[in-house]
Protein backbone atom coordinates (compact mmCIF):
# COMPACT_ATOMS: atom_id res chain seq x y z
CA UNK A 1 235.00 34.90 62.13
CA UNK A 2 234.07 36.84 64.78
CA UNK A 3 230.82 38.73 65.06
CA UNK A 4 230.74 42.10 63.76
CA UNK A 5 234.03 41.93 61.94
CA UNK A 6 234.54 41.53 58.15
CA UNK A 7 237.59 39.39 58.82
CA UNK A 8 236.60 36.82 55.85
CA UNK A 9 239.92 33.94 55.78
CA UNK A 10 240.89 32.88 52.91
CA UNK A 11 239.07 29.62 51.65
CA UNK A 12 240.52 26.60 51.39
CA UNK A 13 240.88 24.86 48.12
CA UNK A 14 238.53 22.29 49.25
CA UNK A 15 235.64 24.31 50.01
CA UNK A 16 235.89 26.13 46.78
CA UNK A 17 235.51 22.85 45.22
CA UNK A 18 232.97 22.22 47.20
CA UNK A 19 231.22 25.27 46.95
CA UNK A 20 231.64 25.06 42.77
CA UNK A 21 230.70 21.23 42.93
CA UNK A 22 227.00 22.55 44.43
CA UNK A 23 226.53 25.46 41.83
CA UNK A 24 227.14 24.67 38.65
CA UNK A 25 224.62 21.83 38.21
CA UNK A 26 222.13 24.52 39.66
CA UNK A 27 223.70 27.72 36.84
CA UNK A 28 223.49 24.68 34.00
CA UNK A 29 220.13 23.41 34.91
CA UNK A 30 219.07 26.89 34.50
CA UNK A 31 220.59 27.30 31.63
CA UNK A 32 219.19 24.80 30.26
CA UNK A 33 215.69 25.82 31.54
CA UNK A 34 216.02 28.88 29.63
CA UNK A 35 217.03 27.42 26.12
CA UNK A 36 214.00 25.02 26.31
CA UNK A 37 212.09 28.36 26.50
CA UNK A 38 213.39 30.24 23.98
CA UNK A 39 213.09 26.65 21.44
CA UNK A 40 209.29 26.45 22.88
CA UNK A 41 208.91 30.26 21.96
CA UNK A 42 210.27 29.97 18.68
CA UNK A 43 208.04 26.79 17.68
CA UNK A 44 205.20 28.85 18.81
CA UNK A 45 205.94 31.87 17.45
CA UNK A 46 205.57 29.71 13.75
CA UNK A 47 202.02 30.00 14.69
CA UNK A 48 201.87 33.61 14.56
CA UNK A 49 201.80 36.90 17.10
CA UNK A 50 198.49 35.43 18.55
CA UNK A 51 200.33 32.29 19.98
CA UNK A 52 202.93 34.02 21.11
CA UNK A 53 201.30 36.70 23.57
CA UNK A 54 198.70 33.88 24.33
CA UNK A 55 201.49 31.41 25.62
CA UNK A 56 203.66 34.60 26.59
CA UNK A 57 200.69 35.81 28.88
CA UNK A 58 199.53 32.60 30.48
CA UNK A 59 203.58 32.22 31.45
CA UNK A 60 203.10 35.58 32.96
CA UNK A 61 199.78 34.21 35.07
CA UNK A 62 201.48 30.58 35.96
CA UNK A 63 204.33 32.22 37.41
CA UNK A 64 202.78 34.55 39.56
CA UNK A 65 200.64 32.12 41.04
CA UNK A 66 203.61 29.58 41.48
CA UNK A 67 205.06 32.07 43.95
CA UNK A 68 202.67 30.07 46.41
CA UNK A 69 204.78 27.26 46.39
CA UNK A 70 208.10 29.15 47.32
CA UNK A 71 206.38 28.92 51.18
CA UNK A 72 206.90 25.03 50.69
CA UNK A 73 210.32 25.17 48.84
CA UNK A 74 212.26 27.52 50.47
CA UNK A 75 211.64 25.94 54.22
CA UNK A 76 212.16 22.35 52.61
CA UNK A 77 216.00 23.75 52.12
CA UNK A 78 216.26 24.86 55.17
CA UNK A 79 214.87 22.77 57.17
CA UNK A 80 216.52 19.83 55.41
CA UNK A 81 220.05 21.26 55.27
CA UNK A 82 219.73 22.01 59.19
CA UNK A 83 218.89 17.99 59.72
CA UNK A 84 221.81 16.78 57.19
CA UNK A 85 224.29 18.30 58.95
CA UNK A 86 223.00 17.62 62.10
CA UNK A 87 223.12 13.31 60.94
CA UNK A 88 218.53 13.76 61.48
CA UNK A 89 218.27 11.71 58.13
CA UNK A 90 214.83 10.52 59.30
CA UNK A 91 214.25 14.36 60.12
CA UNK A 92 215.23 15.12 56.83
CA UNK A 93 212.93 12.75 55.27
CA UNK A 94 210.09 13.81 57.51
CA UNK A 95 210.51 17.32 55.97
CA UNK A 96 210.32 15.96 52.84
CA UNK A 97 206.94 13.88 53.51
CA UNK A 98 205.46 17.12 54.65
CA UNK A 99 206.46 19.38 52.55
CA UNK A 100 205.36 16.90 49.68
CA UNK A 101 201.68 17.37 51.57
CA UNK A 102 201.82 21.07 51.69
CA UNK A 103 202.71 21.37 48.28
CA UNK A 104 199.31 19.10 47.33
CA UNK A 105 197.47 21.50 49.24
CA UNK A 106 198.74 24.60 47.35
CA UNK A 107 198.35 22.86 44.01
CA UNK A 108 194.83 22.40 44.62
CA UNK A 109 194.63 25.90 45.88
CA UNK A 110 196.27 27.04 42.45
CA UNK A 111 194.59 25.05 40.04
CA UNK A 112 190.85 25.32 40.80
CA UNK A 113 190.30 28.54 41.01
CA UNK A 114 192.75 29.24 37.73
CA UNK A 115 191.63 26.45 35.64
CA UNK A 116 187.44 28.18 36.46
CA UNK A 117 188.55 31.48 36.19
CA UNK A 118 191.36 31.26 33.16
CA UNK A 119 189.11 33.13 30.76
CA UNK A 120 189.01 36.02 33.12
CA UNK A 121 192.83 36.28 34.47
CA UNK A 122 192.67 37.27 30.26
CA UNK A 123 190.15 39.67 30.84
CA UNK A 124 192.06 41.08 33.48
CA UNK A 125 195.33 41.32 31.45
CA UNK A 126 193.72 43.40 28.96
CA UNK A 127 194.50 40.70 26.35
CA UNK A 128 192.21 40.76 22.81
CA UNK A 129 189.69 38.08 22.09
CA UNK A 130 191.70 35.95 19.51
CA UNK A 131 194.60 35.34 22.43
CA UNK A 132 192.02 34.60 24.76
CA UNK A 133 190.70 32.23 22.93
CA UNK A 134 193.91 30.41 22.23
CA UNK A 135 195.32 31.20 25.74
CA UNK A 136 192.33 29.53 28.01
CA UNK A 137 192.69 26.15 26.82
CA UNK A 138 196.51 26.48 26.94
CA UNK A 139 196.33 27.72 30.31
CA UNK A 140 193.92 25.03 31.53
CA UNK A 141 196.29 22.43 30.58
CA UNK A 142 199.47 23.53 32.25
CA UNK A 143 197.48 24.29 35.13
CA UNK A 144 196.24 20.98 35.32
CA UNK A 145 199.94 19.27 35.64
CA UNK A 146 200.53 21.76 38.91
CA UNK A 147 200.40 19.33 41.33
CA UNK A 148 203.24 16.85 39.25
CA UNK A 149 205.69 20.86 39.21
CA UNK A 150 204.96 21.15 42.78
CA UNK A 151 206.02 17.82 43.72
CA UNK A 152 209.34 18.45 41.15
CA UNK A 153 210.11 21.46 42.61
CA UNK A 154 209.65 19.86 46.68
CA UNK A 155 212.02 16.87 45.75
CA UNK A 156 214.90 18.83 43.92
CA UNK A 157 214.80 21.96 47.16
CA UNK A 158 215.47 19.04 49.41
CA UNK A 159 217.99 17.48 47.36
CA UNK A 160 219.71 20.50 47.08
CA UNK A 161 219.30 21.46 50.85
CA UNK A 162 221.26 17.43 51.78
CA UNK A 163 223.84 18.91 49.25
CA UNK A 164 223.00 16.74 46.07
CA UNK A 165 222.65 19.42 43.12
CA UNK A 166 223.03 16.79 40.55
CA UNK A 167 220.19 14.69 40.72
CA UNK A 168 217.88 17.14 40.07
CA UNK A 169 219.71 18.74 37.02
CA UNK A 170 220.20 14.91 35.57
CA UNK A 171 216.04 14.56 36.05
CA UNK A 172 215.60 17.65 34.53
CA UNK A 173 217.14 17.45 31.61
CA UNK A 174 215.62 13.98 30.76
CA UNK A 175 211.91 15.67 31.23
CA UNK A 176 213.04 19.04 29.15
CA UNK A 177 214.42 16.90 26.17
CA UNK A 178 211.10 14.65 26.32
CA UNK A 179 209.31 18.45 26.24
CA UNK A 180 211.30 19.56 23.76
CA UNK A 181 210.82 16.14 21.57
CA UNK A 182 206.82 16.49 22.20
CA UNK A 183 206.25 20.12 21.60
CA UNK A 184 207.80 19.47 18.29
CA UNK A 185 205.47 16.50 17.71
CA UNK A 186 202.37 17.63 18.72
CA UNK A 187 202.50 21.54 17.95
CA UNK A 188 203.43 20.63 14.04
CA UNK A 189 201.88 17.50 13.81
CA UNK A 190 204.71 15.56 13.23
CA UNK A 191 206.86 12.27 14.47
CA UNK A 192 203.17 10.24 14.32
CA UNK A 193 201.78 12.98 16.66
CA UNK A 194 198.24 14.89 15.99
CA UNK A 195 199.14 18.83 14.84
CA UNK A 196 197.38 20.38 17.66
CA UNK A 197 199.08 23.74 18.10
CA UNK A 198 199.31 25.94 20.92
CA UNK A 199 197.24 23.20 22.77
CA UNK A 200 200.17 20.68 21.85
CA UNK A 201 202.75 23.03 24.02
CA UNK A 202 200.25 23.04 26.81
CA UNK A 203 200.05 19.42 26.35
CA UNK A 204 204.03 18.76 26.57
CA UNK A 205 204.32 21.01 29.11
CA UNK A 206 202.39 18.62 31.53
CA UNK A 207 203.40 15.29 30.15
CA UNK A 208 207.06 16.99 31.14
CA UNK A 209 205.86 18.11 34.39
CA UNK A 210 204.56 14.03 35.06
CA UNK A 211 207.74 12.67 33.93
CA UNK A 212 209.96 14.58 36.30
CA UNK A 213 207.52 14.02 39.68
CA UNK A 214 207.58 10.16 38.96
CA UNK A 215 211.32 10.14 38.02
CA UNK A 216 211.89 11.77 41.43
CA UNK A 217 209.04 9.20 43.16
CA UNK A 218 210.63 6.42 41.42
CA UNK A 219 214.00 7.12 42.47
CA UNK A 220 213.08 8.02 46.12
CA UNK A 221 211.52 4.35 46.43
CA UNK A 222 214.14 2.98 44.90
CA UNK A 223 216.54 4.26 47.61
CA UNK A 224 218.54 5.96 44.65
CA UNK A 225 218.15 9.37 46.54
CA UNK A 226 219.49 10.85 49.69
CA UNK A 227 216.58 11.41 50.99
CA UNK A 228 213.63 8.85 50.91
CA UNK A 229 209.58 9.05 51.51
CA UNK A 230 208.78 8.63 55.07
CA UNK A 231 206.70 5.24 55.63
CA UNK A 232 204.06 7.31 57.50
CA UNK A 233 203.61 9.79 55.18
CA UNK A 234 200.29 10.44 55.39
CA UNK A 235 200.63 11.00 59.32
CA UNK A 236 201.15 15.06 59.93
CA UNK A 237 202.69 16.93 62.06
CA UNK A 238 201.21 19.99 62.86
CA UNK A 239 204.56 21.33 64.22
CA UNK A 240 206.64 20.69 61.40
CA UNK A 241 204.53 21.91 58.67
CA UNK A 242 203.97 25.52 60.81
CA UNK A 243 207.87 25.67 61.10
CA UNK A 244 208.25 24.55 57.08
CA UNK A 245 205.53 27.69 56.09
CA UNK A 246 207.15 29.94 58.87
CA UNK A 247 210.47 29.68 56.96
CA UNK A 248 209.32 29.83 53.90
CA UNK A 249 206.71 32.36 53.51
CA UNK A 250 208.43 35.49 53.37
CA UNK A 251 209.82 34.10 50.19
CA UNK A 252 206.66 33.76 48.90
CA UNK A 253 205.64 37.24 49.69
CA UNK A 254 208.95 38.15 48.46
CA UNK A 255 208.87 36.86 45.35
CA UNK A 256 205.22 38.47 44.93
CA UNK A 257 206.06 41.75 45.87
CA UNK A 258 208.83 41.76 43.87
CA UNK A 259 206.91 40.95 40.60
CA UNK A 260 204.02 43.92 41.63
CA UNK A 261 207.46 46.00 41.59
CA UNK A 262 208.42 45.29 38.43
CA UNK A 263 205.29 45.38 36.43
CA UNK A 264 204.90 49.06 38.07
CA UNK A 265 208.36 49.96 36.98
CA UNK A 266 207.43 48.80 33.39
CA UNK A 267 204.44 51.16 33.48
CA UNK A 268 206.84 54.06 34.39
CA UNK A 269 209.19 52.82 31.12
CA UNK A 270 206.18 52.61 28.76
CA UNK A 271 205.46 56.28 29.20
CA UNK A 272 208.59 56.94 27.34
CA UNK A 273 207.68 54.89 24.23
CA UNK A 274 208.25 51.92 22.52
CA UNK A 275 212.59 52.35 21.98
CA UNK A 276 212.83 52.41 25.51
CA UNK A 277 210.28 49.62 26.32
CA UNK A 278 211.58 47.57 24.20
CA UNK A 279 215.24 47.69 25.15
CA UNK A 280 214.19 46.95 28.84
CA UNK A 281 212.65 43.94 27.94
CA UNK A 282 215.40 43.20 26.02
CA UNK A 283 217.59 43.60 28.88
CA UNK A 284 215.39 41.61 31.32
CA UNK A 285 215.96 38.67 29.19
CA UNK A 286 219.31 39.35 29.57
CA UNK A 287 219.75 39.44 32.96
CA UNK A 288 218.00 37.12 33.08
CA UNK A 289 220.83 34.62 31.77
CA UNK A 290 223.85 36.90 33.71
CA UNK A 291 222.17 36.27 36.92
CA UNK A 292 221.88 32.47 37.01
CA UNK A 293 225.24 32.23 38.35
CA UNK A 294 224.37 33.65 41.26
CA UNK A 295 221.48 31.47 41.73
CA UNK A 296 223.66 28.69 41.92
CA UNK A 297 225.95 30.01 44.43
CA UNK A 298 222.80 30.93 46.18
CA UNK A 299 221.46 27.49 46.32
CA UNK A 300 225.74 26.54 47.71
CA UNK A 301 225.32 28.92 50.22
CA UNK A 302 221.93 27.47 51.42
CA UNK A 303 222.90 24.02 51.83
CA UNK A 304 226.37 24.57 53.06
CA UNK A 305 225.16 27.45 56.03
CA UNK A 306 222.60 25.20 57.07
CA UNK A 307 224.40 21.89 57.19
CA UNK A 308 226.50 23.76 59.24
CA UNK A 309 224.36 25.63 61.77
CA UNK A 310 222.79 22.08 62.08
CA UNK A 311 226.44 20.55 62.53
CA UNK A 312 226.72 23.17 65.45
CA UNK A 313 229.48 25.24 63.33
CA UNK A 314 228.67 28.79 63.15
CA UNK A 315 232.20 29.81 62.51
CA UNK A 316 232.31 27.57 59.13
CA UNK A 317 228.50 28.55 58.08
CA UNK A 318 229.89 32.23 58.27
CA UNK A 319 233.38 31.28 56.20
CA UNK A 320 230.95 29.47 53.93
CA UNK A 321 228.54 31.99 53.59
CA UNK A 322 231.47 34.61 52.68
CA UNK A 323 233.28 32.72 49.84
CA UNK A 324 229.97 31.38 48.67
CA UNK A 325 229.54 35.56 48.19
CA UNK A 326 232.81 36.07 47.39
CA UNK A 327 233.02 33.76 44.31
CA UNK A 328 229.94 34.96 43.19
CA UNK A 329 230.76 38.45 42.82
CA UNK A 330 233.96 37.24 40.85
CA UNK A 331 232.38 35.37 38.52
CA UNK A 332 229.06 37.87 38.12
CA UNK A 333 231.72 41.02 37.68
CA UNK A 334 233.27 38.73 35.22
CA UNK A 335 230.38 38.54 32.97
CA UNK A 336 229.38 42.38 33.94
CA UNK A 337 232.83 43.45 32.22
CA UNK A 338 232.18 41.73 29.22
CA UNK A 339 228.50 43.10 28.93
CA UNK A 340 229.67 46.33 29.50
CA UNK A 341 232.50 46.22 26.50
CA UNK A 342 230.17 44.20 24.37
CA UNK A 343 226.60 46.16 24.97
CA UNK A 344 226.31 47.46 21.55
CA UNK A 345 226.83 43.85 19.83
CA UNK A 346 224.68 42.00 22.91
CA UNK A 347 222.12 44.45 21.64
CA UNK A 348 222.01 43.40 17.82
CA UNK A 349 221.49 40.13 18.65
CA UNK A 350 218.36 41.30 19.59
CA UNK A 351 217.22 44.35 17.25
CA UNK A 352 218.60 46.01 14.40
CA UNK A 353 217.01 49.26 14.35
CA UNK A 354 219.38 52.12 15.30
CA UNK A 355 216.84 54.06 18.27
CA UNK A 356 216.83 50.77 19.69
CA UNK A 357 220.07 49.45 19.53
CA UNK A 358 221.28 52.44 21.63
CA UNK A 359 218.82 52.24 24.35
CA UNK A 360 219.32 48.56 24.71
CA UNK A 361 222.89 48.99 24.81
CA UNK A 362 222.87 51.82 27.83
CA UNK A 363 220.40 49.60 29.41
CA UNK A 364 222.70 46.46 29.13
CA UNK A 365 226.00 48.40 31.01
CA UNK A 366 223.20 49.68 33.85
CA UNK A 367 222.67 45.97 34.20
CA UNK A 368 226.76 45.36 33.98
CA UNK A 369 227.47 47.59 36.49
CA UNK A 370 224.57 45.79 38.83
CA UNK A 371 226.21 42.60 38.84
CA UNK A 372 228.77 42.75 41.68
CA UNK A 373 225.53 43.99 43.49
CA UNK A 374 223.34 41.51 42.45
CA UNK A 375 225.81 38.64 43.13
CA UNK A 376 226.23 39.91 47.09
CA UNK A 377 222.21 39.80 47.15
CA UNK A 378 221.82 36.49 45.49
CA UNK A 379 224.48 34.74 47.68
CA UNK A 380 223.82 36.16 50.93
CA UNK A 381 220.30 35.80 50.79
CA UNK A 382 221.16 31.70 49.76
CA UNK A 383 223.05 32.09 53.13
CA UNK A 384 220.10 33.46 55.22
CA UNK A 385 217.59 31.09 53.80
CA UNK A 386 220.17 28.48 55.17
CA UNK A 387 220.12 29.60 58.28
CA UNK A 388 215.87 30.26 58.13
CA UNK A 389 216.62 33.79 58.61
CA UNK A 390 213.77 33.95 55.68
CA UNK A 391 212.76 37.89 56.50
CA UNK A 392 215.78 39.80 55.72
CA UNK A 393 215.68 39.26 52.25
CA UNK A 394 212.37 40.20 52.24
CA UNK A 395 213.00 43.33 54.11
CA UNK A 396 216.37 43.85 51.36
CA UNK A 397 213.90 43.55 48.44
CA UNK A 398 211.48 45.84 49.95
CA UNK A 399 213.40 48.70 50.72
CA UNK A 400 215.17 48.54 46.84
CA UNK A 401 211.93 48.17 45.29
CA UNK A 402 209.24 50.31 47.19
CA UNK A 403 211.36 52.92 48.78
CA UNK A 404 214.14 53.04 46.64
CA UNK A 405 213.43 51.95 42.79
CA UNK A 406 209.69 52.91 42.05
CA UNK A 407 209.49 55.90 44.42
CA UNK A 408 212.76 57.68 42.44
CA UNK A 409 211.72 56.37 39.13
CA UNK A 410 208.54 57.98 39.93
CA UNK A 411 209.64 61.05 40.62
CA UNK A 412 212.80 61.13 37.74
CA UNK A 413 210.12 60.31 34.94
CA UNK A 414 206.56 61.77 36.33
CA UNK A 415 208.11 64.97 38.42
CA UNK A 416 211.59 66.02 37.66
CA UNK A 417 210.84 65.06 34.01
CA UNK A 418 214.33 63.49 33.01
CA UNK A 419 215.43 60.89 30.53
CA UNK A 420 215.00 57.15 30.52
CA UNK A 421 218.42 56.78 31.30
CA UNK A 422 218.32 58.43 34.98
CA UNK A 423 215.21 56.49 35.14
CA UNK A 424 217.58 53.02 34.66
CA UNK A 425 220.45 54.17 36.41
CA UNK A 426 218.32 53.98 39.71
CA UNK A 427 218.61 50.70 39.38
CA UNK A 428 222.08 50.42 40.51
CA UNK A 429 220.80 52.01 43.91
CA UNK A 430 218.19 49.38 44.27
CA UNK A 431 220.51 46.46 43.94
CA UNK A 432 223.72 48.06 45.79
CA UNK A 433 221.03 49.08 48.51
CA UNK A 434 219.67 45.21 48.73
CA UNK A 435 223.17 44.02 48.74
CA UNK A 436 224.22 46.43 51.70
CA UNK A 437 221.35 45.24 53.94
CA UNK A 438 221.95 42.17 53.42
CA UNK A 439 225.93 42.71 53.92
CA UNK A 440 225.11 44.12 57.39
CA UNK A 441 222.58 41.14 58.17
CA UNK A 442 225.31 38.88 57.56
CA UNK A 443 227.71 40.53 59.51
CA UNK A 444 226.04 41.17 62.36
CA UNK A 445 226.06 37.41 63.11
CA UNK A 446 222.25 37.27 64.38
CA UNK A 447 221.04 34.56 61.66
CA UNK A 448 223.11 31.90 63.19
CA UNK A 449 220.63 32.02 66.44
CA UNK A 450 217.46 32.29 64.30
CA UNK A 451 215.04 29.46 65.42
CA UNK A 452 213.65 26.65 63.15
């Protein structure tokens, strides 16, 4: 492909194997992420509304502050694809060794001042006394296994970025069955375990969190792994862990801006009442699970672009980077058709009462017809964070959100006065918006000359 042309050749059947052999580990361990959640959430929710919003809000606050730790992740991809493909396997593992520092760093950055401070993050979420009280200690806990998540998350980002996708889905699975198995036990009281409620989850949660860092450690030392610890991993260098932060930050900020965003945006829906705040939260879970194929062909496109930029082959990181894209939006407008013909049914899953059923429903076919959209984003910006070209997606996800979403939203629900729905059908110009900049970014060919 040629630079500034969309003259995208047809894949061959090998790379699409390829390409599908990288993703779907990533869409099932996702998957399979989520349905641990929702069996968590319904154990909990046994223990009435409190529990819920306590665990519910403390999710809110641990995933916010894990943002930190996409400035370690995301250049650990990078930088690791980039020395795979160009045969640096002592590179690669150097990344790893340093990126495995950084991320102590952050997790002591994250848990001190959360774990002290817990009872007023509550506070400053407006939450009542009785989930405060149940939410600190829960909070404290899961906090507390930070560092053992951190060190998970490093390992499977470099596995992924040397191409091995299933590894890390294998690992966790084994840690979410043993969370699964243990929240059971030790939120009920049952299987020989003490009842100890919302404090059990918390408790789960981190034995999980333990399992999966020392299955990955274990592993490593084993020489089971692609990639192994460094021998000198203690020994820093200063170099590598600016370029691993200098990749990876804008991800971070990213990912933080992009959750300010949305909060704001729910403050706009909750001015038109409960139906209609409702129904979007309904639909974020949704989306929620639509979406995770394109993660997966994200995470494809990272490894593949940058095993190839460090292979010195532009030409087949750009033909990689384009059918990465281009099977995602097949797949994503796939499962946008059938939300679209199904909304109203998709919607009673959820809630049965009639003012809600139809504002869920319109909300589910704005998120249909966001899917082609939303796969071009997801895959192209997997492409870019292959080829460290880290800011454009920022810049994509600030101009949807800030001058696109909230701005019209803003001025559809607080100015013009008009109805919820012209409120969610700017959506669709935030995501086609994100997707276009990112199309152009692509095309322009400039990311396969950014410097790492």
């Amino acid at each position: 492909m040629t630079t500034g042309t969309v003259s995208v050749p047809t894949a061959a059947p090998s790379l699409r194997r390829k390409i599908f052999s990288l993703a779907w580990p990533v869409i099932l361990n996702n998957l399979l992420l989520t349905f641990v959640w929702i069996a968590d959430m319904i154990m909990v929710g046994r223990l009435g509304s409190a529990a819920v919003a306590a665990v519910g809000v403390s999710g809110q606050m641990f995933n916010m502050v894990m943002a930190l730790t996409l400035a370690v992740t995301t250049g650990t991809i990078a930088l690791v694809a980039r020395h795979i493909g160009a045969q640096e396997k002592e590179r690669a593992d150097a990344v790893l060794g340093h990126s495995l520092l950084l991320s102590t760093v952050f997790a002591a950055v994250v848990t001190v001042p959360t774990f002290v401070g817990s009872a007023s993050l509550f506070r400053l979420f407006g939450a009542d006394p009785v989930v405060t009280a149940v939410g600190v200690p829960y909070l404290r806990v899961v906090v507390s296994g930070t560092l053992f998540l951190v060190v998970a998350l490093v390992f499977a980002a470099a596995l992924r970025g040397a191409g091995d996708t299933k590894t890390p889905l294998f690992v966790s699975v084994g840690a979410n069955v043993v969370n699964v198995i243990l929240n059971y036990g030790l939120i009920f009281g049952k299987l020989g375990m003490p009842e100890l409620g919302v404090l059990g989850a918390g408790i789960a949660s981190i034995i999980a969190f333990t399992l999966e860092a020392a299955a990955f450690v274990y592993l490593s030392l084993t020489g089971k792994l692609m990639l192994s610890l460094p021998r000198k991993l203690l020994v820093m260098e200063r170099d590598l862990m600016a370029r691993i932060l200098r990749i990876g930050s804008p991800s971070a900020v990213e990912h933080g801006l992009i959750q300010l965003g949305y909060l704001w945006y729910m403050t706009i829906i909750t001015g038109y009442g409960t139906g209609p705040l409702a129904a979007y939260m309904i639909g974020v879970n949704i989306m929620s699970l639509s979406f995770m194929p394109g993660f997966g062909f994200s995470v494809a496109a990272s490894a593949l672009v940058g095993q190839s930029l460090g292979a010195k082959e532009p030409s087949a990181a750009a033909s990689q980077g384009w059918e990465c894209t281009r099977l995602a939006v097949w797949v994503m407008a796939a499962i946008g058709i059938i939300l679209f013909v199904a909304a109203k049914p998709t919607a009673l899953i959820y809630v049965n009462e009639a003012g809600v059923v139809d504002y869920t429903a319109l909300f589910v076919r704005v998120l249909a017809l966001c899917q082609p959209a939303m796969a071009i984003h997801f895959a192209l910006s997997g492409a870019l964070i292959g080829a460290a070209d880290t800011r454009w997606p920022l810049y994509s996800s600030f101009i949807g959100m800030f001058l696109i979403r909230l701005p019209l939203a803003f001025l559809a629900a607080h100015v013009l006065g008009l109805s919820i729905t012209w409120v969610w059908l700017i959506i669709l110009a935030d995501h086609y918006i994100k997707a276009f900049v990112l199309f152009l970014r692509f095309l322009s060919g400039r990311w396969k000359s950014v410097k790492v």
